[in-house]
Protein backbone atom coordinates (compact mmCIF):
# COMPACT_ATOMS: atom_id res chain seq x y z
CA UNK A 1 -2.29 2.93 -29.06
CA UNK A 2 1.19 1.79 -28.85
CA UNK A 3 2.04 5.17 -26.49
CA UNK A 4 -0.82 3.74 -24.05
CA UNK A 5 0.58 0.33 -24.43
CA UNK A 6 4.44 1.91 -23.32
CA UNK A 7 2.78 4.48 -20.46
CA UNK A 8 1.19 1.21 -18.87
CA UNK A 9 4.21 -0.45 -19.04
CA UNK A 10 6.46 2.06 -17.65
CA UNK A 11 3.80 2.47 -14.90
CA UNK A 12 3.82 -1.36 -13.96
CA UNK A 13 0.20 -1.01 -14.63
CA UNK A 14 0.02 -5.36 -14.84
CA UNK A 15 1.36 -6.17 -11.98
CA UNK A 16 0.02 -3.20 -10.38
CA UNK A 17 -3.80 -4.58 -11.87
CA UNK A 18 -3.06 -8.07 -10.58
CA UNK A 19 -2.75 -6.95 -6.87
CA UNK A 20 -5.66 -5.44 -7.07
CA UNK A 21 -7.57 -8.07 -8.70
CA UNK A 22 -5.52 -10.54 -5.76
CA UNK A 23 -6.63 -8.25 -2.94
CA UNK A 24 -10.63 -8.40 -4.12
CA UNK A 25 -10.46 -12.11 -4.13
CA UNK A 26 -9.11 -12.37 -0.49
CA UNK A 27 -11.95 -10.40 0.37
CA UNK A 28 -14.30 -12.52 -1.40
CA UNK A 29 -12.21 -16.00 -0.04
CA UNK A 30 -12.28 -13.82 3.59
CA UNK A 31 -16.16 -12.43 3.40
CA UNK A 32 -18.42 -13.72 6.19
CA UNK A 33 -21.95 -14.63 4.68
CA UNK A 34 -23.25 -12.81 2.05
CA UNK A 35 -26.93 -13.21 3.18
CA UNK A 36 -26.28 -10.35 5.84
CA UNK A 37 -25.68 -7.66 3.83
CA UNK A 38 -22.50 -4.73 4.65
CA UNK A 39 -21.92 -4.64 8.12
CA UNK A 40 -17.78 -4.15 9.69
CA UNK A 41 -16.02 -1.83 6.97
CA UNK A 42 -12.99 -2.79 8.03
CA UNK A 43 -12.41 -5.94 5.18
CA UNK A 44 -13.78 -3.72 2.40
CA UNK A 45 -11.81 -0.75 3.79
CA UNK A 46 -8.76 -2.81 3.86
CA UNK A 47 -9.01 -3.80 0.37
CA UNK A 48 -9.42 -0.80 -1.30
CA UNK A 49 -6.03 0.14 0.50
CA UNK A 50 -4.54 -2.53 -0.67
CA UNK A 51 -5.62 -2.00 -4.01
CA UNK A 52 -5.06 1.86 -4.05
CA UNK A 53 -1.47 1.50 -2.50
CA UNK A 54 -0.51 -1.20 -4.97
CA UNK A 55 -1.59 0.61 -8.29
CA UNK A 56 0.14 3.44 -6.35
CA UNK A 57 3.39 3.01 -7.60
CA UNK A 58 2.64 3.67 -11.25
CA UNK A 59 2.39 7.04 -10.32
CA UNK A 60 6.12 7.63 -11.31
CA UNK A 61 7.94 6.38 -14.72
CA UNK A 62 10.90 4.75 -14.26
CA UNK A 63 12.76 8.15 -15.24
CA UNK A 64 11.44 11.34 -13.67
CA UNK A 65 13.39 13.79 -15.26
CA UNK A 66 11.85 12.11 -18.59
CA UNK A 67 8.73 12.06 -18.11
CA UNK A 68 9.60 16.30 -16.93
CA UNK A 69 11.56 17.07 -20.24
CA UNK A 70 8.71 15.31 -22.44
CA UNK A 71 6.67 17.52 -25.32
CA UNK A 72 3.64 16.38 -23.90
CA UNK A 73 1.28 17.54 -21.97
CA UNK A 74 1.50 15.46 -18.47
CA UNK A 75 -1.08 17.71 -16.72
CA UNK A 76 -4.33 15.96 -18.00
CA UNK A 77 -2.67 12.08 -18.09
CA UNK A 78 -1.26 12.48 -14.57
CA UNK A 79 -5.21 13.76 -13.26
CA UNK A 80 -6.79 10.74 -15.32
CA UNK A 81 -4.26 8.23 -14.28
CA UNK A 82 -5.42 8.75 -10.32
CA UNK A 83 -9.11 9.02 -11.33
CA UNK A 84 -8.62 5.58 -12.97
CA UNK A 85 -6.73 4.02 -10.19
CA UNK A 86 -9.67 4.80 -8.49
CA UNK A 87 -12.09 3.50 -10.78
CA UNK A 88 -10.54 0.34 -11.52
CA UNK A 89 -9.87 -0.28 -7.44
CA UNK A 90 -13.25 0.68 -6.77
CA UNK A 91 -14.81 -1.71 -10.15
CA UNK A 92 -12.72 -4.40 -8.64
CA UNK A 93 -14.34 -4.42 -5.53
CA UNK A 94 -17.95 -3.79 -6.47
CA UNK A 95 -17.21 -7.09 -8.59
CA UNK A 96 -17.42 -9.38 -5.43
CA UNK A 97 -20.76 -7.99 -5.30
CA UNK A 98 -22.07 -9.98 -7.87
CA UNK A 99 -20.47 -13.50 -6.51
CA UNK A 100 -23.12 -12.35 -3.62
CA UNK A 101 -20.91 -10.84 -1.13
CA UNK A 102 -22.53 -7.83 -0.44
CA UNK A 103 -19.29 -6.35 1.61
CA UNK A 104 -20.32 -2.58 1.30
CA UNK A 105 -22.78 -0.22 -0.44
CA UNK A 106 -21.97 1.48 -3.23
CA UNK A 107 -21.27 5.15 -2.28
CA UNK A 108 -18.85 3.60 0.51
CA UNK A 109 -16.81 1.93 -1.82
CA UNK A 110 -16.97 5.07 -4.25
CA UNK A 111 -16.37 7.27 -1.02
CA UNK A 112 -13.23 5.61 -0.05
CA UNK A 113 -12.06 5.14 -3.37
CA UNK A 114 -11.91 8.44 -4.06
CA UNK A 115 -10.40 9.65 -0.79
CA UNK A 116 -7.52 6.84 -0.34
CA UNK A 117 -6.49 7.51 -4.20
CA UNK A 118 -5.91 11.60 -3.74
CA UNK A 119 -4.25 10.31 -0.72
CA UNK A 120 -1.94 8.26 -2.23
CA UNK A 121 -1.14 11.43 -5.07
CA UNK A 122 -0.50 13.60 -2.18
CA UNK A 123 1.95 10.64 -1.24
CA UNK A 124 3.18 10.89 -4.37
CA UNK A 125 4.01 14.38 -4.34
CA UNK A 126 5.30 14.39 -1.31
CA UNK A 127 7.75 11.47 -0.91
CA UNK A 128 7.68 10.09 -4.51
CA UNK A 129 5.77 6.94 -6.29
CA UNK A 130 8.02 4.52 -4.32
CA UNK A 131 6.43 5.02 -1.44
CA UNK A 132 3.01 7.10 -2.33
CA UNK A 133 1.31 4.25 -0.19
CA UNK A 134 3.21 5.83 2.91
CA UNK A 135 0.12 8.27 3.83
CA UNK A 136 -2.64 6.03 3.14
CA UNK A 137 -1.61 3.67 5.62
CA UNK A 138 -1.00 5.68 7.98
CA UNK A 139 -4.21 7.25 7.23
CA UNK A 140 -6.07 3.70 7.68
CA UNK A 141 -4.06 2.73 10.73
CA UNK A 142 -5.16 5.63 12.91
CA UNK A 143 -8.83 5.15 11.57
CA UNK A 144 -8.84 1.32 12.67
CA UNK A 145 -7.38 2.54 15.79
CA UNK A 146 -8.43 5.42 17.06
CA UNK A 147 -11.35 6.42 19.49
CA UNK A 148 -15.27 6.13 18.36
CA UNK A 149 -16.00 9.01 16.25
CA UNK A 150 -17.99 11.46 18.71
CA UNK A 151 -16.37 14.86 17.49
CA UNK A 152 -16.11 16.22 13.87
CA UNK A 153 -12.18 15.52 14.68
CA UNK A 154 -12.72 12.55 15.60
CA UNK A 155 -15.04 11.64 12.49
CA UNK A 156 -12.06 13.44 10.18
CA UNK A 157 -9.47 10.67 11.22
CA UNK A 158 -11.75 8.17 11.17
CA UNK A 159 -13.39 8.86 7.46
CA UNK A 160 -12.61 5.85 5.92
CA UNK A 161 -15.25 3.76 8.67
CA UNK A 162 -18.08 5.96 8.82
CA UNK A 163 -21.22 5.22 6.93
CA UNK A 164 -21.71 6.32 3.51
CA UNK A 165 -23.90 9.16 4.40
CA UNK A 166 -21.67 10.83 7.48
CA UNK A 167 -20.88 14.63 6.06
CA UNK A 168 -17.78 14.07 7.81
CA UNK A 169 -16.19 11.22 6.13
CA UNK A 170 -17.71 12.79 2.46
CA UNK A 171 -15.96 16.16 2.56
CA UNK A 172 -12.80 14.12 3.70
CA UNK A 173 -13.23 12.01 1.13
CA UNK A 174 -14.15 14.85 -1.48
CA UNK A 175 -10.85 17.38 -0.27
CA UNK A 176 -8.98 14.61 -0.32
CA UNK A 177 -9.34 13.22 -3.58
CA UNK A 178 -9.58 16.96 -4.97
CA UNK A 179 -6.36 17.85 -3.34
CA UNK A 180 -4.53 15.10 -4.30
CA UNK A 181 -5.49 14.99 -7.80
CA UNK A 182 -4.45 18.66 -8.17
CA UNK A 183 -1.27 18.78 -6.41
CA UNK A 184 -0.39 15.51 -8.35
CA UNK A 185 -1.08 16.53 -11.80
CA UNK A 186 0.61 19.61 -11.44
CA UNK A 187 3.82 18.62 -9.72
CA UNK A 188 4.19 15.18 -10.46
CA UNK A 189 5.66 12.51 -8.55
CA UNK A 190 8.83 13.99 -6.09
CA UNK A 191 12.56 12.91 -7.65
């Protein structure tokens, strides 16, 4: 237990879980009535960003070339530690739900959970923990701003808004989060 208790730690994993817990309640303080079930996905999307990119920076110890040199095997705890950021982000949120905010169904938050967390290892990856949030938000900002989703292309930048059942936004959602995991738990967070 007391090698969990460092890993979290290192990994700002407190702070990191109080954001997240901060961003669901400004979604539950900002939530129009809950008597008319999910409707824009924009709040709901916005706070699983928020959630995602804050327990995003625990996805690199405070010494890289430690956490490379170490005897143990980092390839498993690298692949649960996104699939948890995920679940706990994801938990967080479907928590409002009982308060009687119905903000969004189920396999949306799930959906988006999954695909803004293997976006934020392939962030990661690529430009290190610090800023891991960096494609994410990008991600979100040409969703909230781009064109209605006519095309497949279309659809594919704007994943994160579609409906839960759109095949579009699920095999996003699905490569992303498989991609990201991979990459991440094989090459760790970038120096």
């Amino acid at each position: 237990m007391r090698w969990l208790t460092l890993y979290a730690r290192s990994r700002q994993v407190p702070a990191s879980f109080a954001a997240v817990v901060i961003s669901a309640m400004a979604v539950w303080a900002l939530a129009p009535d809950g008597d008319a079930g999910p409707g824009d996905p924009r709040l709901p999307t916005l706070a699983l960003a928020a959630g995602v990119m804050a327990a995003s920076i625990g996805l690199g110890g405070q010494d890289l070339a430690l956490d490379r040199t170490a005897a143990i095997r980092w390839v498993p705890r690298r692949a649960v530690h996104v699939l948890l950021i995920g679940t706990v982000v994801g938990t967080a949120l479907l928590a409002v739900r009982t308060t009687g905010e119905d903000l969004a169904t189920t396999a949306f938050v799930v959906r988006n959970c999954a695909g803004l967390t293997g976006l934020c290892a392939i962030g990661a990856t690529a430009c290190g923990a610090r800023y891991a949030w960096t494609p994410s938000i990008t991600w979100l900002a040409m969703s909230l701003f781009a064109p209605p989703p006519t095309g497949v292309a279309t659809q594919v930048v704007g994943w994160m808004l579609l409906p839960p059942g759109t095949a579009a936004g699920t095999w996003t959602a699905l490569v992303l989060t498989i991609a990201g995991t991979a990459v991440y738990a094989v090459a760790g967070p970038k120096r």
